[in-house]
N, C-alpha and C. Protein backbone atom coordinates (compact mmCIF):
# COMPACT_ATOMS: atom_id res chain seq x y z
N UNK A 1 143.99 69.01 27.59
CA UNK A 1 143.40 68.69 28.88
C UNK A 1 142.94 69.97 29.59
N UNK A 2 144.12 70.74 29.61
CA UNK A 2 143.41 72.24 30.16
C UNK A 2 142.14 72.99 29.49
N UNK A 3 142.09 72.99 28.26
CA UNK A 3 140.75 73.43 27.91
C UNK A 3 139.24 72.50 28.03
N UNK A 4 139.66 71.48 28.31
CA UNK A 4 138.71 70.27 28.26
C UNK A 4 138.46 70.75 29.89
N UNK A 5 139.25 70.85 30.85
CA UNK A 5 138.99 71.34 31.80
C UNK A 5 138.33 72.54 32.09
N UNK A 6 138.64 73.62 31.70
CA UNK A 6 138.17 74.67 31.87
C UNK A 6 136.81 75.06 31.08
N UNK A 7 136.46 74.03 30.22
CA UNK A 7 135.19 73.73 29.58
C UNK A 7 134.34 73.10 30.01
N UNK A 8 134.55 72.53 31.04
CA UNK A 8 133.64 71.39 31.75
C UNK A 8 133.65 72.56 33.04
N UNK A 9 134.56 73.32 33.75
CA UNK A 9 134.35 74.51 34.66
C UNK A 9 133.36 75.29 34.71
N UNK A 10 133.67 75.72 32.80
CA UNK A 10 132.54 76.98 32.87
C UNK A 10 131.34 76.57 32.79
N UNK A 11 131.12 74.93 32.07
CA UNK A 11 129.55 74.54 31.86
C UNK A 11 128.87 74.21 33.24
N UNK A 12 129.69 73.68 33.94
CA UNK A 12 129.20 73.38 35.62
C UNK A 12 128.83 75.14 36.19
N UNK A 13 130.12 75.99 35.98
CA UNK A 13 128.98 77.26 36.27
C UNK A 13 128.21 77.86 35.72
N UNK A 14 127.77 77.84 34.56
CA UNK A 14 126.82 77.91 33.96
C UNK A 14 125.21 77.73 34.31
N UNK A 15 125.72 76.47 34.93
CA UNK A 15 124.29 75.56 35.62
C UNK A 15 124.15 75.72 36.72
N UNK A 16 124.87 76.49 37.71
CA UNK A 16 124.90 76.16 38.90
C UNK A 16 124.08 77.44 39.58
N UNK A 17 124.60 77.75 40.92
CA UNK A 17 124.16 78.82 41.72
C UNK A 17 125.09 80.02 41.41
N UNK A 18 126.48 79.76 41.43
CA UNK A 18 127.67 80.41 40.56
C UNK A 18 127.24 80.89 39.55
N UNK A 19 126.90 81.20 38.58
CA UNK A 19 126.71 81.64 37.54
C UNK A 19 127.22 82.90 36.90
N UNK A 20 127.26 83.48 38.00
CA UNK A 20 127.65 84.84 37.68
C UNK A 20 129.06 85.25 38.19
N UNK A 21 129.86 83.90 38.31
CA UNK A 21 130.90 84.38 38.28
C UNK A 21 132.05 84.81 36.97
N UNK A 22 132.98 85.10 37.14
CA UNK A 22 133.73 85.47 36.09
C UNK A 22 134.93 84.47 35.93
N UNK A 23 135.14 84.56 34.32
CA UNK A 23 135.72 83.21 33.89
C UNK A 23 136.96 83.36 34.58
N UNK A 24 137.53 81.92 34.85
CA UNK A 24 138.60 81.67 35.46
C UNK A 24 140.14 82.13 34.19
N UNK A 25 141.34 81.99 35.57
CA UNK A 25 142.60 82.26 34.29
C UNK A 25 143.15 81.38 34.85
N UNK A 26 144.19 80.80 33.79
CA UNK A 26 144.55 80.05 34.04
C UNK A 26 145.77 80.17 34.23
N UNK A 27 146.06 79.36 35.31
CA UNK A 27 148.07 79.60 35.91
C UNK A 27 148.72 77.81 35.87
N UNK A 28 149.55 78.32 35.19
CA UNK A 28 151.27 77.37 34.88
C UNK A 28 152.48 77.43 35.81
N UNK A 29 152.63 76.52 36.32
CA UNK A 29 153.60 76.72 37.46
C UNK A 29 155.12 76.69 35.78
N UNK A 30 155.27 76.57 34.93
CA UNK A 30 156.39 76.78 33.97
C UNK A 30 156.62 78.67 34.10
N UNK A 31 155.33 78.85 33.77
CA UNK A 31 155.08 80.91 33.47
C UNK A 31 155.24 81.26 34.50
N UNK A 32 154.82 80.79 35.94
CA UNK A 32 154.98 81.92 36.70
C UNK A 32 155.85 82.42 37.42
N UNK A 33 156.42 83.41 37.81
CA UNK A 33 157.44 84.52 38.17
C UNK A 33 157.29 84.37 39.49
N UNK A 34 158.18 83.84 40.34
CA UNK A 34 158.42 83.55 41.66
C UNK A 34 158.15 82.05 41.99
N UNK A 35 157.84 81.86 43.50
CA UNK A 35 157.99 80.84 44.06
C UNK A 35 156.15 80.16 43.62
N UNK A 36 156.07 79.23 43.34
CA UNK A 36 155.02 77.98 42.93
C UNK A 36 154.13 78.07 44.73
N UNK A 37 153.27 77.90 45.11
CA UNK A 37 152.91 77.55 46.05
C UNK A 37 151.83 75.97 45.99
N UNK A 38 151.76 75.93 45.06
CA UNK A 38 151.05 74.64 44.83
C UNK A 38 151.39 73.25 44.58
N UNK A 39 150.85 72.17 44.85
CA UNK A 39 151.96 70.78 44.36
C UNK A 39 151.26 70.48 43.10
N UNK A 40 150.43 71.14 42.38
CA UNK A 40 149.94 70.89 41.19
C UNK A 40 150.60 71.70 40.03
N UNK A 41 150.68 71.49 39.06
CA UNK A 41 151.74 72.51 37.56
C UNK A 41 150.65 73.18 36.77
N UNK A 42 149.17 73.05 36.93
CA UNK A 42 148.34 73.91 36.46
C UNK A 42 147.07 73.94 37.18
N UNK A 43 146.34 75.23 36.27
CA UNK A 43 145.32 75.11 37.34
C UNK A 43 144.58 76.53 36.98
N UNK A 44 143.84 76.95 37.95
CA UNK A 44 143.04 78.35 37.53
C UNK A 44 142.29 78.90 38.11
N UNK A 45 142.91 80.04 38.49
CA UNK A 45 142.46 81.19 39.46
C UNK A 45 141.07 81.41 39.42
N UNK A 46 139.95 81.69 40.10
CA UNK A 46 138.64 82.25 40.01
C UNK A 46 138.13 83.28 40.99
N UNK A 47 136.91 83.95 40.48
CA UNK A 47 136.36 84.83 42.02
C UNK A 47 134.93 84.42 41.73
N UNK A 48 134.41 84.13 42.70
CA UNK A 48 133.14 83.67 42.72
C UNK A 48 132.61 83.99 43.87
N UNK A 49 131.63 84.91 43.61
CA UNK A 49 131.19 86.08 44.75
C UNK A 49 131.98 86.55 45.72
N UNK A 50 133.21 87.13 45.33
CA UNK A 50 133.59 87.80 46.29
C UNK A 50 134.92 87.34 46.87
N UNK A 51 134.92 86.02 46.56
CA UNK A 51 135.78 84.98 47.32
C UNK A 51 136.86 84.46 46.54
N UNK A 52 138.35 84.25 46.73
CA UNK A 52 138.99 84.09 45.66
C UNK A 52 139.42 82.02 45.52
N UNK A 53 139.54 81.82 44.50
CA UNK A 53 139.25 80.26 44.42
C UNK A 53 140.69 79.72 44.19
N UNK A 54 140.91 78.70 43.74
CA UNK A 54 141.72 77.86 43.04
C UNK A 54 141.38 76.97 42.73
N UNK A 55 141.32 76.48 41.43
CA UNK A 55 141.41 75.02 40.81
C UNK A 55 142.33 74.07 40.31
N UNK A 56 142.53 72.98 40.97
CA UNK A 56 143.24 71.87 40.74
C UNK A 56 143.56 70.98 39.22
N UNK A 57 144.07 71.33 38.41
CA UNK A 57 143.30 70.69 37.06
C UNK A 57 143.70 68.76 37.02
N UNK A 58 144.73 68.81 38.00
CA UNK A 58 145.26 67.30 38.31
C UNK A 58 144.43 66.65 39.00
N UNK A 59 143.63 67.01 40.01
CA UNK A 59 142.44 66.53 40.70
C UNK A 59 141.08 66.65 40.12
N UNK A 60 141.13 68.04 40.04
CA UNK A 60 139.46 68.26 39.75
C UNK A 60 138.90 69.02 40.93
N UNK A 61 139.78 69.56 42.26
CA UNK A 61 139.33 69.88 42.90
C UNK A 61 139.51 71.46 43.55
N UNK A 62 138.84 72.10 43.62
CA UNK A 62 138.58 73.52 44.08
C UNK A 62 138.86 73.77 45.55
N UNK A 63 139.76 74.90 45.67
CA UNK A 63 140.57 75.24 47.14
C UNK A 63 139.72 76.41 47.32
N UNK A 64 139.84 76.90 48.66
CA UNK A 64 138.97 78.30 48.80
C UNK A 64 140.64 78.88 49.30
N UNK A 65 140.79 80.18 48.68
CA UNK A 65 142.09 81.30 49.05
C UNK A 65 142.15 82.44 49.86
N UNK A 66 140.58 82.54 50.48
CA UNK A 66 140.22 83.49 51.31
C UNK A 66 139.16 83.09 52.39
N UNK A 67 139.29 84.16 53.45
CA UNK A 67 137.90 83.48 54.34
C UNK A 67 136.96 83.23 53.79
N UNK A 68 136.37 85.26 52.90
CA UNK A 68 135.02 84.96 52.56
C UNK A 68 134.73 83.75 51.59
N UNK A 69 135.93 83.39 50.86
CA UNK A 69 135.91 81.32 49.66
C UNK A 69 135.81 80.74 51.30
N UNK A 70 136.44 80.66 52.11
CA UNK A 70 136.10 79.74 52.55
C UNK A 70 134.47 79.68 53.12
N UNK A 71 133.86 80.55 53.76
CA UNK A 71 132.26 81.03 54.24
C UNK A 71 131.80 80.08 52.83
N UNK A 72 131.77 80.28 51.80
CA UNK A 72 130.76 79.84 50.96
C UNK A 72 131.41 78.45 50.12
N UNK A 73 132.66 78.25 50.74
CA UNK A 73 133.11 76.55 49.99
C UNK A 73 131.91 75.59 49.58
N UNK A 74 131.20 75.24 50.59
CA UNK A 74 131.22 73.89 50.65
C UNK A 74 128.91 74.21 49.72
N UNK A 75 129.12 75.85 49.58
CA UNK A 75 127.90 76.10 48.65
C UNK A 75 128.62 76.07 46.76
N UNK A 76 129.74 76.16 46.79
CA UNK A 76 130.30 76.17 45.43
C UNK A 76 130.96 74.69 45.23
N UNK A 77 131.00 73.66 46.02
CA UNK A 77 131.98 72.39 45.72
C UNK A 77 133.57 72.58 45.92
N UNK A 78 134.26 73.98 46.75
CA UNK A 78 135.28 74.00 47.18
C UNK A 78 135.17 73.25 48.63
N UNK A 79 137.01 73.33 48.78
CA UNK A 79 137.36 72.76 50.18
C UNK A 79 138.37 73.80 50.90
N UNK A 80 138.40 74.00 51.93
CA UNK A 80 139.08 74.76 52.57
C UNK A 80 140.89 74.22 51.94
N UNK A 81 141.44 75.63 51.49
CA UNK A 81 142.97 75.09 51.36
C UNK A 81 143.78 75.08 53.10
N UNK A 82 144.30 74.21 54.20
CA UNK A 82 144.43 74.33 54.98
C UNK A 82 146.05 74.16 55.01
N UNK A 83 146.64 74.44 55.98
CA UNK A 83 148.23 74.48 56.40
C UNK A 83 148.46 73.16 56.32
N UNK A 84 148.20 71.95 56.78
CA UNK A 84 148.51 70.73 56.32
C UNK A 84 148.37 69.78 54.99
N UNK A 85 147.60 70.82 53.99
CA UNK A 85 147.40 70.25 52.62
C UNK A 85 148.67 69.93 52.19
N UNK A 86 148.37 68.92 51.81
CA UNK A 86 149.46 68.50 50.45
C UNK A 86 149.50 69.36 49.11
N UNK A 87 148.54 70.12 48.83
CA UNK A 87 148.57 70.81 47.98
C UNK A 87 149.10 72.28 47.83
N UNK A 88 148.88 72.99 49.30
CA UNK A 88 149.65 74.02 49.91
C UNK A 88 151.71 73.68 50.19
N UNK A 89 152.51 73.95 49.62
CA UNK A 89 153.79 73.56 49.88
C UNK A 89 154.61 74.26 50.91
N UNK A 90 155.34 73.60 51.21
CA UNK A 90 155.96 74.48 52.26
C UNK A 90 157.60 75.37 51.48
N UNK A 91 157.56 76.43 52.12
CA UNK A 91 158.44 76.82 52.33
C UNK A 91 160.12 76.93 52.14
N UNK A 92 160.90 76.09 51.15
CA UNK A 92 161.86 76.03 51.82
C UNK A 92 163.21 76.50 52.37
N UNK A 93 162.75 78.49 51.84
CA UNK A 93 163.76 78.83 53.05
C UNK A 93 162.89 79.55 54.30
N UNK A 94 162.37 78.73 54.72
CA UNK A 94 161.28 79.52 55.69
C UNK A 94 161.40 78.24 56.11
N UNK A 95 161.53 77.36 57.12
CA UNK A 95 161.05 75.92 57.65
C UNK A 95 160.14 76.24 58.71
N UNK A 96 159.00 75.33 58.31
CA UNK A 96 157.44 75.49 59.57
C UNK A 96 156.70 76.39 58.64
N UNK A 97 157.06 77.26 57.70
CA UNK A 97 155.92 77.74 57.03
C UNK A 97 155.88 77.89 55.52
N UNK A 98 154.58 78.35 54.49
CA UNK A 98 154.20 77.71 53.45
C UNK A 98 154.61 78.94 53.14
N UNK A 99 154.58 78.78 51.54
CA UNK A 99 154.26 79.37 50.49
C UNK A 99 153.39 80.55 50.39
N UNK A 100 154.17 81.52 50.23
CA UNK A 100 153.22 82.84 50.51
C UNK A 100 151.99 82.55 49.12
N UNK A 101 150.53 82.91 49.83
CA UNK A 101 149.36 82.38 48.92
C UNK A 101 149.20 83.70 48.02
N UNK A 102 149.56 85.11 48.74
CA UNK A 102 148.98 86.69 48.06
C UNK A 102 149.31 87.08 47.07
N UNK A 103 150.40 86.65 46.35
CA UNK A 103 150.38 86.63 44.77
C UNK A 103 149.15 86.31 44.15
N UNK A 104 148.90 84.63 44.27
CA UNK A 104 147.67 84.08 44.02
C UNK A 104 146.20 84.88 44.40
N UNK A 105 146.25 84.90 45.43
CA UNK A 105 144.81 85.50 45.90
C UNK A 105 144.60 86.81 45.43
N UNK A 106 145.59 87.06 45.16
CA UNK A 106 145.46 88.95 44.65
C UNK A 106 144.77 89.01 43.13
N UNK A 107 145.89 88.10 42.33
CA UNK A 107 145.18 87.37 40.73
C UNK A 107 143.91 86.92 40.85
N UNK A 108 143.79 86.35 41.74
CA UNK A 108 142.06 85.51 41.71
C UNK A 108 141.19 87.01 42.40
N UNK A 109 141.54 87.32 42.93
CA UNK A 109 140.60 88.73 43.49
C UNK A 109 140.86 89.82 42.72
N UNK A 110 141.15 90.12 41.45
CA UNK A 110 141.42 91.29 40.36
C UNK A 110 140.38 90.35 39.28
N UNK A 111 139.98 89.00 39.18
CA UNK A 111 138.87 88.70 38.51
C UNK A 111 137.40 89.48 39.04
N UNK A 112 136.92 89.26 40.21
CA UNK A 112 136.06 90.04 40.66
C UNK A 112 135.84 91.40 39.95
N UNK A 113 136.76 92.45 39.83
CA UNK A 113 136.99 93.83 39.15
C UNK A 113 136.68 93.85 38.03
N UNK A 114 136.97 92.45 37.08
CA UNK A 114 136.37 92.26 35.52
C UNK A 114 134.86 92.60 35.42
């Protein structure tokens, strides 16, 4: 499913206005080292001009992880990831706040550098 996914990713950017972004990686909430911030178990980091992404592979749907993702969401088919998402988790030794995102965004913004 994940490659079927990430094959249907790259052919949509391929075709698109995106094009020149750089291929996505893919993250496992099993592999990764610390706290999960997502309610999804896979998925895959991207940078696409500048902006750092996330993809949903349970949905199909693309989060923006930064302002400048968010400025150009809704030109790439992302959605703003916001504090009340269900997909953003909270916290739970922190109550009232989420899941630190800068692990993530840091991974998706070291694609850009590729």
């Amino acid at each position: 499913m994940k490659k079927i996914l990430t094959t249907v990713l790259l052919t949509a950017l391929f075709f698109s206005p995106v094009s020149f972004a750089k291929p996505p990686q893919v993250i496992e909430k099993s592999e990764y080292k610390g706290q999960w911030p997502f309610s999804f178990k896979e998925g895959a980091l991207q940078c696409i001009k500048g902006g750092a992404f996330v993809l949903d592979y349970d949905s199909g749907k693309m989060y923006a992880l930064t302002g400048l993702a968010r400025s150009i969401a809704s030109r790439v088919g992302a959605l703003p990831l916001e504090p009340d998402s269900e997909v953003w988790l909270d916290d739970p030794n922190d109550p009232g706040s989420k899941i630190s995102l800068s692990d993530m965004t840091s991974k998706a913004l070291a694609l850009c550098d590729e």
